[in-house]
C-alpha atoms as a PDB file:
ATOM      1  CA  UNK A   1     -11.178 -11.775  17.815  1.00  0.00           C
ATOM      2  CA  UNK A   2      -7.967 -12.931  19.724  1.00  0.00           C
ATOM      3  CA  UNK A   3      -6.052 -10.394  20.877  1.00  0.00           C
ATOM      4  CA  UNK A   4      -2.558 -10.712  20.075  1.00  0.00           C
ATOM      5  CA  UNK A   5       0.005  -8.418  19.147  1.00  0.00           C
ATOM      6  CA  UNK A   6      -0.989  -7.708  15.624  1.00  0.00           C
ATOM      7  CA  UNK A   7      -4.384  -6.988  16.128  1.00  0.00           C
ATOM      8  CA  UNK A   8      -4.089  -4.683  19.021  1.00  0.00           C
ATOM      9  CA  UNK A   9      -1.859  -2.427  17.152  1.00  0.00           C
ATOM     10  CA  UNK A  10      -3.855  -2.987  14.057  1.00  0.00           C
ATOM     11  CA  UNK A  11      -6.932  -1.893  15.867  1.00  0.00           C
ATOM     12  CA  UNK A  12      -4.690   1.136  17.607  1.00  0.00           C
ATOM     13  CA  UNK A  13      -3.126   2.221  14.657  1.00  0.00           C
ATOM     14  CA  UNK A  14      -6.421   2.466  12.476  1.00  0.00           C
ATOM     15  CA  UNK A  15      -8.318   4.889  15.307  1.00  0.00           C
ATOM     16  CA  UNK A  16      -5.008   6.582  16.070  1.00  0.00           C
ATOM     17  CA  UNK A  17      -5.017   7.684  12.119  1.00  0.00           C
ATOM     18  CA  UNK A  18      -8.765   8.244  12.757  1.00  0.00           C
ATOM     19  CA  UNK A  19      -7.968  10.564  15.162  1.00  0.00           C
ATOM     20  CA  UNK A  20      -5.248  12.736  12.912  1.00  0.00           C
ATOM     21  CA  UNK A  21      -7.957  12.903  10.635  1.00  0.00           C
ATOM     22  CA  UNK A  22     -10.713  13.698  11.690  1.00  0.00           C
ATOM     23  CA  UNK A  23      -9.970  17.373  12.204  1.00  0.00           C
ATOM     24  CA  UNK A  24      -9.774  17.848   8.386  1.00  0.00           C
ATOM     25  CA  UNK A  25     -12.317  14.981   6.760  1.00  0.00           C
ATOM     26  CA  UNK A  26     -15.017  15.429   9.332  1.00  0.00           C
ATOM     27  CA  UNK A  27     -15.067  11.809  10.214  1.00  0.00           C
ATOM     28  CA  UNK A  28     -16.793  11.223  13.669  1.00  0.00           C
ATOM     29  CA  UNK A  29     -15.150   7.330  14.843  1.00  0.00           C
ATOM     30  CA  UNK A  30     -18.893   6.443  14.324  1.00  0.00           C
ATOM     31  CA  UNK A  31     -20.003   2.753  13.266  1.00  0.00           C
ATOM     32  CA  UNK A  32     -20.239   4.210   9.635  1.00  0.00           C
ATOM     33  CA  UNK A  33     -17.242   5.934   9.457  1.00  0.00           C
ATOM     34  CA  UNK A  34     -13.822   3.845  10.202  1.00  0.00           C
ATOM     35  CA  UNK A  35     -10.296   3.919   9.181  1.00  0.00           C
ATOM     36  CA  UNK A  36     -11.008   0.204   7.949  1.00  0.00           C
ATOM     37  CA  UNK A  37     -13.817   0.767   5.772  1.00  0.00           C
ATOM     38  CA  UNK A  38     -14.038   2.757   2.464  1.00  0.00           C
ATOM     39  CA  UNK A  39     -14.921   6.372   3.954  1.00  0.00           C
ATOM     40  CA  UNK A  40     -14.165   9.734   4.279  1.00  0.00           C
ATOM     41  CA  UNK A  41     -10.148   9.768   5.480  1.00  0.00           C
ATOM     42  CA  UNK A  42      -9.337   8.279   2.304  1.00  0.00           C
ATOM     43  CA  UNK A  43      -7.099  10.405   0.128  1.00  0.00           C
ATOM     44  CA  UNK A  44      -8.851  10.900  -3.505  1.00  0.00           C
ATOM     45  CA  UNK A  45      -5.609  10.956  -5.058  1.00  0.00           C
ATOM     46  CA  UNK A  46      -4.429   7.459  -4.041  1.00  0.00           C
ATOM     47  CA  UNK A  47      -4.347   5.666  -6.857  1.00  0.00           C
ATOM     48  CA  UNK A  48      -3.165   1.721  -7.463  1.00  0.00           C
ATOM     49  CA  UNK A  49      -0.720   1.966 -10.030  1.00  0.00           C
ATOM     50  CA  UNK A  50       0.997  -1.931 -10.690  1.00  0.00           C
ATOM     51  CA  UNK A  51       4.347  -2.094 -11.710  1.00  0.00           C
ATOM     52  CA  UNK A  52       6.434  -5.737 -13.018  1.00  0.00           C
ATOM     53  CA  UNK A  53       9.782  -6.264 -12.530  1.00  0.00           C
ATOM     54  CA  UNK A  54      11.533  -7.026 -16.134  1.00  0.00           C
ATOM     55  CA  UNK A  55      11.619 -10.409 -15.332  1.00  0.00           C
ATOM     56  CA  UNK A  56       8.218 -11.357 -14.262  1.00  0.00           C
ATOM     57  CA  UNK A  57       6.745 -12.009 -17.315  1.00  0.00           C
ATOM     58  CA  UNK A  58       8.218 -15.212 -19.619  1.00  0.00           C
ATOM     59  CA  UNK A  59       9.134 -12.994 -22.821  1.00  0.00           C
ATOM     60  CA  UNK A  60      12.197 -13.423 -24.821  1.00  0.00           C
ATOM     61  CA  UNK A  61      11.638  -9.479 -25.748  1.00  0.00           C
ATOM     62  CA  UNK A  62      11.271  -6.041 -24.202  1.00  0.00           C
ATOM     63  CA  UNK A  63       8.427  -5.141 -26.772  1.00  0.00           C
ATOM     64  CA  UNK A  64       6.853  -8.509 -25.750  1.00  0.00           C
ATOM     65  CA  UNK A  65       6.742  -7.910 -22.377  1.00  0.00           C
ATOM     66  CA  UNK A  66       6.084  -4.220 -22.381  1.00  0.00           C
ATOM     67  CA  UNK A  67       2.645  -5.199 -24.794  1.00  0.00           C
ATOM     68  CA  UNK A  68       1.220  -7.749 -22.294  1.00  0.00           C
ATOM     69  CA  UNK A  69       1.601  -5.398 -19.597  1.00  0.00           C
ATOM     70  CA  UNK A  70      -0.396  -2.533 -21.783  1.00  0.00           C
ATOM     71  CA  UNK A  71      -3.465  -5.632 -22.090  1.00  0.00           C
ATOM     72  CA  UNK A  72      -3.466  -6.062 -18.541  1.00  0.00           C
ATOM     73  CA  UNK A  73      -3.343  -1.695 -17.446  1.00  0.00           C
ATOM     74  CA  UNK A  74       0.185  -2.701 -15.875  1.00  0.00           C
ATOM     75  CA  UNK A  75       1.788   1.215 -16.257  1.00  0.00           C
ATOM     76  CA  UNK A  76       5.249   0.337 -14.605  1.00  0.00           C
ATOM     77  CA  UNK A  77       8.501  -1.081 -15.111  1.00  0.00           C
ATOM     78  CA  UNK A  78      11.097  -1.900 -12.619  1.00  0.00           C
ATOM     79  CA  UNK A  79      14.588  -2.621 -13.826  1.00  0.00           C
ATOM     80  CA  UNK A  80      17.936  -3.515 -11.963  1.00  0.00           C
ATOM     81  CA  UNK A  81      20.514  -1.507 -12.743  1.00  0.00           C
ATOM     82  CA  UNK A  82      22.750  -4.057 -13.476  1.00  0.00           C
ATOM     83  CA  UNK A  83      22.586  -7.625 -14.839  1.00  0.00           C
ATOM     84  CA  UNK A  84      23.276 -10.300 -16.683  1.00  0.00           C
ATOM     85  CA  UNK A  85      26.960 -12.341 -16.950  1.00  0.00           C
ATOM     86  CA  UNK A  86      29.767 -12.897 -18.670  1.00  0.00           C
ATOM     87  CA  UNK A  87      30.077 -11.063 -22.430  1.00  0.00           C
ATOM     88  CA  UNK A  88      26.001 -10.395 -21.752  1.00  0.00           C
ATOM     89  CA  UNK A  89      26.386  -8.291 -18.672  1.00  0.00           C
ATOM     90  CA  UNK A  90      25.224  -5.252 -18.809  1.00  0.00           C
ATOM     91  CA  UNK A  91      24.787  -1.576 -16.936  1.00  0.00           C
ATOM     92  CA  UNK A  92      21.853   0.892 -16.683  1.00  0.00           C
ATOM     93  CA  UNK A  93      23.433   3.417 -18.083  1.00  0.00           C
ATOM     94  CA  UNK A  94      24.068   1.191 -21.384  1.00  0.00           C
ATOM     95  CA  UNK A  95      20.228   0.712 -21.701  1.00  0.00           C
ATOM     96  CA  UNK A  96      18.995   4.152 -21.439  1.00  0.00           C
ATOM     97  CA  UNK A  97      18.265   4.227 -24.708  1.00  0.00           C
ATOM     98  CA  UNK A  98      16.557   1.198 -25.240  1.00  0.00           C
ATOM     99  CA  UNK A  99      14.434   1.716 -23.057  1.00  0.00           C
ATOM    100  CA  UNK A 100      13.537   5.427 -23.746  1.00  0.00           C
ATOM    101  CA  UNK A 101      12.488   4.421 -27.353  1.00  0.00           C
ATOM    102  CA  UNK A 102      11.024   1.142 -25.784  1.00  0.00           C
ATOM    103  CA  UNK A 103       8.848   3.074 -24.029  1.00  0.00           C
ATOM    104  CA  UNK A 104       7.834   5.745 -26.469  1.00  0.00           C
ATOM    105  CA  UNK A 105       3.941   6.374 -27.028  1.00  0.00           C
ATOM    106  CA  UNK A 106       2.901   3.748 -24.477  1.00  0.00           C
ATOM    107  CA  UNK A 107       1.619   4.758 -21.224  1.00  0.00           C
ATOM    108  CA  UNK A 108       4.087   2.786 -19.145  1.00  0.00           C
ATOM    109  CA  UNK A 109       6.872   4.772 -17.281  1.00  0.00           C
ATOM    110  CA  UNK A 110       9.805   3.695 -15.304  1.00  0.00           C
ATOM    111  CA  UNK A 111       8.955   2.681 -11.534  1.00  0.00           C
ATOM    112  CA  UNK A 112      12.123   2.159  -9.392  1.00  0.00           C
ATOM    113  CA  UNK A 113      15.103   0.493 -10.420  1.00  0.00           C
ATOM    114  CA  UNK A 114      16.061  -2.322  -8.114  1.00  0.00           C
ATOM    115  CA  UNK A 115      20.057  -2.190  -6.769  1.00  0.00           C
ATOM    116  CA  UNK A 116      22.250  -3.391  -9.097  1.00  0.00           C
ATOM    117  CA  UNK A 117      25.061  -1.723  -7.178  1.00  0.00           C
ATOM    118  CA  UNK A 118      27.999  -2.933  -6.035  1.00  0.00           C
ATOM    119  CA  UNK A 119      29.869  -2.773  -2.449  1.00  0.00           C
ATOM    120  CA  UNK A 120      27.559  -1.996   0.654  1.00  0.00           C
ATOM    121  CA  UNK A 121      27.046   1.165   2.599  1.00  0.00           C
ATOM    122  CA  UNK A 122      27.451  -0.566   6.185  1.00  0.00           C
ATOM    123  CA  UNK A 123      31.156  -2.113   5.405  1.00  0.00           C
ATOM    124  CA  UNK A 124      33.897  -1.949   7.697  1.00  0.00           C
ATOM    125  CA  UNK A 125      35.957  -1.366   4.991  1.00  0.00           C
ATOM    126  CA  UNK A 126      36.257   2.410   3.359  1.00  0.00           C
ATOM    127  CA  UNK A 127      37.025   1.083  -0.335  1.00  0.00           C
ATOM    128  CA  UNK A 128      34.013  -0.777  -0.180  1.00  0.00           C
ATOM    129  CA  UNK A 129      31.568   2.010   0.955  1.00  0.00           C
ATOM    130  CA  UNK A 130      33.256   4.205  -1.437  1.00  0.00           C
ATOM    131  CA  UNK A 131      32.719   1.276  -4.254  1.00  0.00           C
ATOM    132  CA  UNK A 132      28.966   1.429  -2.996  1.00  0.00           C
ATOM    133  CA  UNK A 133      28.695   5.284  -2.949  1.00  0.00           C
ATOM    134  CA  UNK A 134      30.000   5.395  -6.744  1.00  0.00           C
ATOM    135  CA  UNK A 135      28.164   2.699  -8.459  1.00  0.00           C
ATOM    136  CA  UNK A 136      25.308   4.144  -6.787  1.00  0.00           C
ATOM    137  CA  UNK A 137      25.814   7.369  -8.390  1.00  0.00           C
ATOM    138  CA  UNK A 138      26.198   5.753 -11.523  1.00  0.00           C
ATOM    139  CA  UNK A 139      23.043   4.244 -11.307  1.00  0.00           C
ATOM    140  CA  UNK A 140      21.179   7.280  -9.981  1.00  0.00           C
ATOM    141  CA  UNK A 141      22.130   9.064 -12.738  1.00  0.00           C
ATOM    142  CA  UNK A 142      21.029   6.638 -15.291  1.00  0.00           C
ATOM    143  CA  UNK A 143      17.883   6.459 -13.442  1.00  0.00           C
ATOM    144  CA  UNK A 144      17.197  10.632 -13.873  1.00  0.00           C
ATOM    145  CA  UNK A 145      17.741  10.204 -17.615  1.00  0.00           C
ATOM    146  CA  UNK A 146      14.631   7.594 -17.729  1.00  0.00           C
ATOM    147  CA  UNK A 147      12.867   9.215 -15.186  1.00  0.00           C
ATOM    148  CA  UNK A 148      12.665   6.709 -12.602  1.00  0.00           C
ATOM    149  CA  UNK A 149      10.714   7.121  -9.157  1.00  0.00           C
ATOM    150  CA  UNK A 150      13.995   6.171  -7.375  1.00  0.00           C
ATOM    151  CA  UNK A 151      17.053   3.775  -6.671  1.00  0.00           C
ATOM    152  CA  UNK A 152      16.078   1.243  -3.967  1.00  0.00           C
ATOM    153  CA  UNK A 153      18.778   0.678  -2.348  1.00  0.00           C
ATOM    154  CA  UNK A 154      19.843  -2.006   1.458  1.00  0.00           C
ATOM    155  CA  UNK A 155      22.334  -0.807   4.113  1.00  0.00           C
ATOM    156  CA  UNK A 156      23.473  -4.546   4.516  1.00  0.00           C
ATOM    157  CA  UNK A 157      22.202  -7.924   3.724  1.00  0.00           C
ATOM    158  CA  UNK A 158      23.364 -10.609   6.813  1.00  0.00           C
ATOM    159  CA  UNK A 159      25.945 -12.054   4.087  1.00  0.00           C
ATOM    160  CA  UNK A 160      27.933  -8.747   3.759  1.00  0.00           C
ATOM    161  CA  UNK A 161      30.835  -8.651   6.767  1.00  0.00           C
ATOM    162  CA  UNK A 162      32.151  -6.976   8.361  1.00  0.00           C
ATOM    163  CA  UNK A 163      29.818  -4.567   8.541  1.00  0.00           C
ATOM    164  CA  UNK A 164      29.355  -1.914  10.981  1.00  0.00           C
ATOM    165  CA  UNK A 165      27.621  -2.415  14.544  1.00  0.00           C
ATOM    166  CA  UNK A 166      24.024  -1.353  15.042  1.00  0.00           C
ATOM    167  CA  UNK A 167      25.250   1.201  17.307  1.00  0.00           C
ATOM    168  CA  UNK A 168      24.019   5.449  17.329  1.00  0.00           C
ATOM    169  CA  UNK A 169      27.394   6.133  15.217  1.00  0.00           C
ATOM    170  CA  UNK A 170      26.547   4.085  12.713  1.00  0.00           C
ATOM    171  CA  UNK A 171      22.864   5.674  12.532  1.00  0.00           C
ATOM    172  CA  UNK A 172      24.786   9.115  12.469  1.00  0.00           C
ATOM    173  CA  UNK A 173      26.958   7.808  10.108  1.00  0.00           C
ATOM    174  CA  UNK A 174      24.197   6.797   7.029  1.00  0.00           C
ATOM    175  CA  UNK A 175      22.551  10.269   7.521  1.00  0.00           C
ATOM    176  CA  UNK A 176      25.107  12.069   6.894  1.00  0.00           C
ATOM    177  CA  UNK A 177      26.173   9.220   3.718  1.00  0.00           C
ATOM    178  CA  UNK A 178      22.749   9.762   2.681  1.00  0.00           C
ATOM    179  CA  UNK A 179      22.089  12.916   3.113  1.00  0.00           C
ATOM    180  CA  UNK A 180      24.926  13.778   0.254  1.00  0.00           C
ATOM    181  CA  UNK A 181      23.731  10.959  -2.166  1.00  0.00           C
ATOM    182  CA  UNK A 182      19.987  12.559  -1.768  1.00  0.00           C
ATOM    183  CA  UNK A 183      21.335  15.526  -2.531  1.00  0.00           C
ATOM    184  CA  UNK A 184      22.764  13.881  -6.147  1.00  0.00           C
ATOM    185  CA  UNK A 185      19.977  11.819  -6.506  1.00  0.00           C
ATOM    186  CA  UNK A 186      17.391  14.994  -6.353  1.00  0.00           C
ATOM    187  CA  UNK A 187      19.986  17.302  -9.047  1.00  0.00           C
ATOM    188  CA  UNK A 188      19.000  14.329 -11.472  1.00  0.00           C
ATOM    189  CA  UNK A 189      15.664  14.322 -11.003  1.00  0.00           C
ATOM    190  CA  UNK A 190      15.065  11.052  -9.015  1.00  0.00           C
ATOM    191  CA  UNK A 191      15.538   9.341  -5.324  1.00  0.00           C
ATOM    192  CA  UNK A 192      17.318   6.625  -3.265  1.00  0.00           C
ATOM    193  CA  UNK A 193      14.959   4.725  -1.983  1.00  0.00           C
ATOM    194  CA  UNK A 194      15.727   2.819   1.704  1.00  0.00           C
ATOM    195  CA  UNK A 195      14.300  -0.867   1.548  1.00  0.00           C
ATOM    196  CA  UNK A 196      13.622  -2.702   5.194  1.00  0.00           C
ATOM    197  CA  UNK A 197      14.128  -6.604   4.783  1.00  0.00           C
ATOM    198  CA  UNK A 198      12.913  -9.050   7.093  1.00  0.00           C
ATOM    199  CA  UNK A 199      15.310 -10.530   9.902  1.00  0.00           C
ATOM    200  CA  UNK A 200      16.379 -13.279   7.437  1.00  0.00           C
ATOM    201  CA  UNK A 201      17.789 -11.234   5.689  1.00  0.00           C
ATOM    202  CA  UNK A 202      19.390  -8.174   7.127  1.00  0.00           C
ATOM    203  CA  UNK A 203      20.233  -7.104  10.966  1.00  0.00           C
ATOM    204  CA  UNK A 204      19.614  -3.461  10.008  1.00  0.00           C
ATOM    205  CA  UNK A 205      16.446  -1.208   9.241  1.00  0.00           C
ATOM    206  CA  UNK A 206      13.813  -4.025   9.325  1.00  0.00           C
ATOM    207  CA  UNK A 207      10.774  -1.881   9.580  1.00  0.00           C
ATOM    208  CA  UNK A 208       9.178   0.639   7.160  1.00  0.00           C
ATOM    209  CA  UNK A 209       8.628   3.266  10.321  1.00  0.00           C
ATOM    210  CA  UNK A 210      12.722   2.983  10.877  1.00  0.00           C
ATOM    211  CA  UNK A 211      13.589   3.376   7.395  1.00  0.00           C
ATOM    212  CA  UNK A 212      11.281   6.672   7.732  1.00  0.00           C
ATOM    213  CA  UNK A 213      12.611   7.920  10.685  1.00  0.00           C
ATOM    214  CA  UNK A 214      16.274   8.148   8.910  1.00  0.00           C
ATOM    215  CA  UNK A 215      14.303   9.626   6.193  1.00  0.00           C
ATOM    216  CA  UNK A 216      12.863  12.022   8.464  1.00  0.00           C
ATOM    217  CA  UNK A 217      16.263  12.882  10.466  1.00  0.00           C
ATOM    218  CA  UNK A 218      17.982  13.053   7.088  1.00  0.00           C
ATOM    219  CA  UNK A 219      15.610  15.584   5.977  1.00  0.00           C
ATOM    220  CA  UNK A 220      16.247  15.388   1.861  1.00  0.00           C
ATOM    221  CA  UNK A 221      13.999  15.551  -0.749  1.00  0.00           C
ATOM    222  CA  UNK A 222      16.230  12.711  -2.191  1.00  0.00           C
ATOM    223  CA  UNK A 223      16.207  10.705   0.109  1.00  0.00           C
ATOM    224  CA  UNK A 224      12.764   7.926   0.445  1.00  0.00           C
ATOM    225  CA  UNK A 225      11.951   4.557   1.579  1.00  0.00           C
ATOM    226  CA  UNK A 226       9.226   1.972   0.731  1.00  0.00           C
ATOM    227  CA  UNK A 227       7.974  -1.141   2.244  1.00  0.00           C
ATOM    228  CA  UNK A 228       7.716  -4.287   0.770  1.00  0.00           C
ATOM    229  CA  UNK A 229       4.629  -7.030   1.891  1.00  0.00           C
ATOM    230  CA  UNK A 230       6.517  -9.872   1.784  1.00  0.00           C
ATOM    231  CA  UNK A 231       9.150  -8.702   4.442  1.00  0.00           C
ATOM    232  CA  UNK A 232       6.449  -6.486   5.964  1.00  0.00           C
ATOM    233  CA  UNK A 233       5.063 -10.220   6.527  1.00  0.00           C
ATOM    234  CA  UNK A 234       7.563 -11.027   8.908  1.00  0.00           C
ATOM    235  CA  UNK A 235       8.211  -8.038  10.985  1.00  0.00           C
ATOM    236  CA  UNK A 236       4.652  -5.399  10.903  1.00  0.00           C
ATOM    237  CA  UNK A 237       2.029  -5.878  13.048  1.00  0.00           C
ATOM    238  CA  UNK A 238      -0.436  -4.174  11.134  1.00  0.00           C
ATOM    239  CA  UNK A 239       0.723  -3.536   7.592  1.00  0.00           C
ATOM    240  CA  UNK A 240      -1.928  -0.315   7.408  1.00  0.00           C
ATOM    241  CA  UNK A 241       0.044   0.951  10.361  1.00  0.00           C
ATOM    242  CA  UNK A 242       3.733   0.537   8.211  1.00  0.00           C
ATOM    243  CA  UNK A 243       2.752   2.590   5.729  1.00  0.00           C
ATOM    244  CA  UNK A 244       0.670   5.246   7.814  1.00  0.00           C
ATOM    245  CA  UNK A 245       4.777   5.152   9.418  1.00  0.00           C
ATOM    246  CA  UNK A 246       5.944   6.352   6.464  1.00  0.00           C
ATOM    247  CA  UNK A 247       4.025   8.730   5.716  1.00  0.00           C
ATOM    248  CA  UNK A 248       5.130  11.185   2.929  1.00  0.00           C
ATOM    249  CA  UNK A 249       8.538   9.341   2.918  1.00  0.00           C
ATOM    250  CA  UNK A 250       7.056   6.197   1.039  1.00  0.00           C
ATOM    251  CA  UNK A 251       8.111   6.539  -2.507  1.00  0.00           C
ATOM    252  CA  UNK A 252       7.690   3.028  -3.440  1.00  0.00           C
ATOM    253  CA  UNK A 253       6.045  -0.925  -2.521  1.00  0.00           C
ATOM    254  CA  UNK A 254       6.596  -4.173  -3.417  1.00  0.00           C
ATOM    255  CA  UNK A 255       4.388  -6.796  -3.407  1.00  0.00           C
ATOM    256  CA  UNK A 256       4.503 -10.629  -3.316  1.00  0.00           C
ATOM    257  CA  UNK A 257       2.793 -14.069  -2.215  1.00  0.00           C
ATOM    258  CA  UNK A 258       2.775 -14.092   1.395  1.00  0.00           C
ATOM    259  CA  UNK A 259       4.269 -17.824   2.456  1.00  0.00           C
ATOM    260  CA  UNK A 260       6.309 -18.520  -0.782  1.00  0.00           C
ATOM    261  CA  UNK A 261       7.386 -15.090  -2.078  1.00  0.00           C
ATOM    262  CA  UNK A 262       5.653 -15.876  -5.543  1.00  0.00           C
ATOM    263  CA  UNK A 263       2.672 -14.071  -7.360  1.00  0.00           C
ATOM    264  CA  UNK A 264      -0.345 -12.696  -5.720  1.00  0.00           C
ATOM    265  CA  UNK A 265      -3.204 -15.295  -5.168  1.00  0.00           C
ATOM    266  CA  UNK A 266      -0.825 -18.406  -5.368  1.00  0.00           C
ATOM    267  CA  UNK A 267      -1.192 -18.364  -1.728  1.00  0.00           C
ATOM    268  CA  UNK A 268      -4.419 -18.651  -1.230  1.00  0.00           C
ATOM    269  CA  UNK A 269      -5.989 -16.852   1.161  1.00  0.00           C
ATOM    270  CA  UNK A 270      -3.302 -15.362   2.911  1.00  0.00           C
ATOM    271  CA  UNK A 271      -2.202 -13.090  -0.096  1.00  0.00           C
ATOM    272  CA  UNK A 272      -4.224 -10.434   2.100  1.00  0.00           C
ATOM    273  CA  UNK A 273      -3.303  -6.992   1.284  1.00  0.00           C
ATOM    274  CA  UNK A 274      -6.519  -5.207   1.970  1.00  0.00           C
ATOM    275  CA  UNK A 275      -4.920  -3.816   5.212  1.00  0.00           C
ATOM    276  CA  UNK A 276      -1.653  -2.299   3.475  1.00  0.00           C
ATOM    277  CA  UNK A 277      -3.625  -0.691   0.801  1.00  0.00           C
ATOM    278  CA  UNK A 278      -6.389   1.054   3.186  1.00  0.00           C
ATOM    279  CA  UNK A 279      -2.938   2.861   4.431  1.00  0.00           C
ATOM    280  CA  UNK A 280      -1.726   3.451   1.083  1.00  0.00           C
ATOM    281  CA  UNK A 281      -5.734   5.149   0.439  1.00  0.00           C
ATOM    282  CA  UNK A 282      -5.786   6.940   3.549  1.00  0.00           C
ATOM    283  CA  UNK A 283      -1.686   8.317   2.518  1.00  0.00           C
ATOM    284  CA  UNK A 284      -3.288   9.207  -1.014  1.00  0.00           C
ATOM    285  CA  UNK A 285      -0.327   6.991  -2.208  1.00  0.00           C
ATOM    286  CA  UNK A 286      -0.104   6.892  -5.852  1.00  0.00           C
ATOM    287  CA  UNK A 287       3.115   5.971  -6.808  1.00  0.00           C
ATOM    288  CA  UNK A 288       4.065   1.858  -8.190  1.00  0.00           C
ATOM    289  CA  UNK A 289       2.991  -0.905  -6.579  1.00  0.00           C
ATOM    290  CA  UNK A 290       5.178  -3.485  -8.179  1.00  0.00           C
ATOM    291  CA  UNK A 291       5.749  -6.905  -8.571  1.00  0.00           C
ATOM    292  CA  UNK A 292       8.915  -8.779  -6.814  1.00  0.00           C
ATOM    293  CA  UNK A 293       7.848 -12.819  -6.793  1.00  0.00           C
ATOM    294  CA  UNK A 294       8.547 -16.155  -8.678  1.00  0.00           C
ATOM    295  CA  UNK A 295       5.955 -18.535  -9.561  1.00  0.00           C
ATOM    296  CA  UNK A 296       4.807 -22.185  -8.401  1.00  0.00           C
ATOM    297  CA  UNK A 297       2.571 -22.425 -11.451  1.00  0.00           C
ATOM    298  CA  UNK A 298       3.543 -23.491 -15.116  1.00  0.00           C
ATOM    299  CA  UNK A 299       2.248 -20.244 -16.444  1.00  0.00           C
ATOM    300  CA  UNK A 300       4.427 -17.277 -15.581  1.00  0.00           C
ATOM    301  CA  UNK A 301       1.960 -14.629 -17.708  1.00  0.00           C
ATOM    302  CA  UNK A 302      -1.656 -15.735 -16.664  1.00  0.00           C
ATOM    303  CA  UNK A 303      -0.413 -15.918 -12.891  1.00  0.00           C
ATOM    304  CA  UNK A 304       1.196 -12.541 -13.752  1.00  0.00           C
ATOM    305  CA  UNK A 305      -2.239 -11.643 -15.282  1.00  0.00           C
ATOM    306  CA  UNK A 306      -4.690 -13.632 -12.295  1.00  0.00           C
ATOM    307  CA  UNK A 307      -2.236 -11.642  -9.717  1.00  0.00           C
ATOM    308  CA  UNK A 308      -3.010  -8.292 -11.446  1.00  0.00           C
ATOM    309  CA  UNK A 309      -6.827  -8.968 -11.185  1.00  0.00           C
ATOM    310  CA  UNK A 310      -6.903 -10.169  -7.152  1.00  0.00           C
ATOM    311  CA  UNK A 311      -4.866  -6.258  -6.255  1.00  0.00           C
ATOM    312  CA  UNK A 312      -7.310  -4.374  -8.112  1.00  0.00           C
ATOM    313  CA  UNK A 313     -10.304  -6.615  -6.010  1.00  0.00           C
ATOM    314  CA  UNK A 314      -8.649  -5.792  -3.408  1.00  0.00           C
ATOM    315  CA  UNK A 315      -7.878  -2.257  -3.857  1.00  0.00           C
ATOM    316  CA  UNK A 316     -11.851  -1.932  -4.287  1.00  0.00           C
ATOM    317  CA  UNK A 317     -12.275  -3.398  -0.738  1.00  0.00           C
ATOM    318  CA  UNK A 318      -9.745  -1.484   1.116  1.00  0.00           C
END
């Protein structure tokens, strides 16, 4: 095996969580009992749990969509909290009804809902924090009446400016914003949720660990994070070792195609995810796991359904 960067920490990180362990499972470090093989450490109440995005299936209707995903054991939705344009835009709050009844009798809850708010936290410019701050509330509170896992929610994508400097203040300074939305966020019954992006696209919080260390300093039930594989891509070394990061922070993950950014399995053999999900087993993670990728195929639903098939193989293997 070559040893570069990723697989030395990969390697470190697995017997460092063997280590942590082993005090409570019993596991020995022996050749039959690893951190990267299906053994004791493992958390019996991880559970792989798939979640789509509203948009990745090709249905004209909710009820379509939301009946495919009961054929293929998909329990999960993940909505925006805003969309759509002109006379057909729309806000969370304006749907909570919809999709209360929509959901009604099935066994398919509300994962996280994916931004839809306006402004950005990191901005220069106190109107448009407090722009950020209030349509986040708005959203948050929607999101407690459907009882979503969370708000997911970026400091600053590289496109936003001015934005503040990656500087100790402006650490102190999101805690502290934070710290008072968690506190909102956990009255109605739900979370904000921090999302790392890759370099591309945003200079701040790249990692999962970072995004939990602000969790951890923050110190609010409301307050979460998640990591995302297709970012994780770019900036982990060992994707096992991102989540093990988190720890009991990590409220939600997104998953996608690991060169394009489309579904599971369209990239061949490097849609690898065996690694990520022996962290989520040895967390006993069993929140969403949900969808956030195009497609390169023809067929939206049966790469959709091929996709679903290839993280429940690999969830056995982890």
């Amino acid at each position: 095996m070559t040893l570069n960067r990723r697989n030395f920490l990969k390697t470190s990180l697995g017997s460092a969580a063997l280590a942590t362990l082993s005090t409570t499972t019993g596991c020995s470090g022996n050749d039959n009992c690893c951190a990267t093989k299906a053994c004791v450490p493992y958390n019996p109440n991880a559970q792989l749990n798939i979640s789509f995005q509203e948009g990745t299936l090709q249905f004209e209707t909710l009820k379509e969509k939301l009946d495919t995903m009961e054929k293929l054991g998909v329990n999960g939705l993940e909505v925006n909290g805003s969309g759509g344009r002109g006379d057909n835009r729309w806000k969370l709050i304006d749907r909570v009804d919809e999709f209360k009844q929509a959901l009604n009798g099935r066994n398919i809850k509300i994962s996280a809902i994916c931004a839809g708010f306006q402004g950005f936290m990191l901005s220069e410019d106190e109107s448009i924090r407090n722009l950020c701050r209030d349509t986040m509330r708005e959203i948050i509170v929607a999101a407690g009446k459907i009882g979503s896992t969370g708000v997911i929610i970026v400091p600053a994508f590289n496109s936003q400016k001015p934005a503040m400097p990656h500087t100790r203040e402006t650490r102190d300074f999101l805690c502290q914003w934070f710290n008072e939305l968690g506190t909102f966020a956990n009255e109605n019954g739900t979370t904000v949720i921090f999302e790392p992006l890759n370099r591309g696209e945003a200079h701040y919080l790249r990692q999962v660990g970072d995004a939990a260390s602000l969790c951890r300093d923050i110190n609010n039930p409301g307050v979460t994070c998640m990591g995302d594989f297709w970012h994780m891509t770019h900036e982990e070394p060992s994707d096992m070792g991102a989540f093990l990061s988190a720890g009991k922070y990590l409220q939600h993950v997104h998953v996608a195609s690991r060169k394009r950014r489309v579904m599971p399995g369209e990239d061949g053999d490097a849609d690898n995810y065996v690694d990520g999900f022996r962290g989520l087993k040895i967390l006993g993670y069993n929140k969403y796991v949900s969808f956030e990728c195009g497609t390169r195929t023809d067929d939206r639903n049966a790469a959709a359904a091929a996709a679903v098939e290839l993280l429940r193989k690999q969830w056995e293997e982890a």
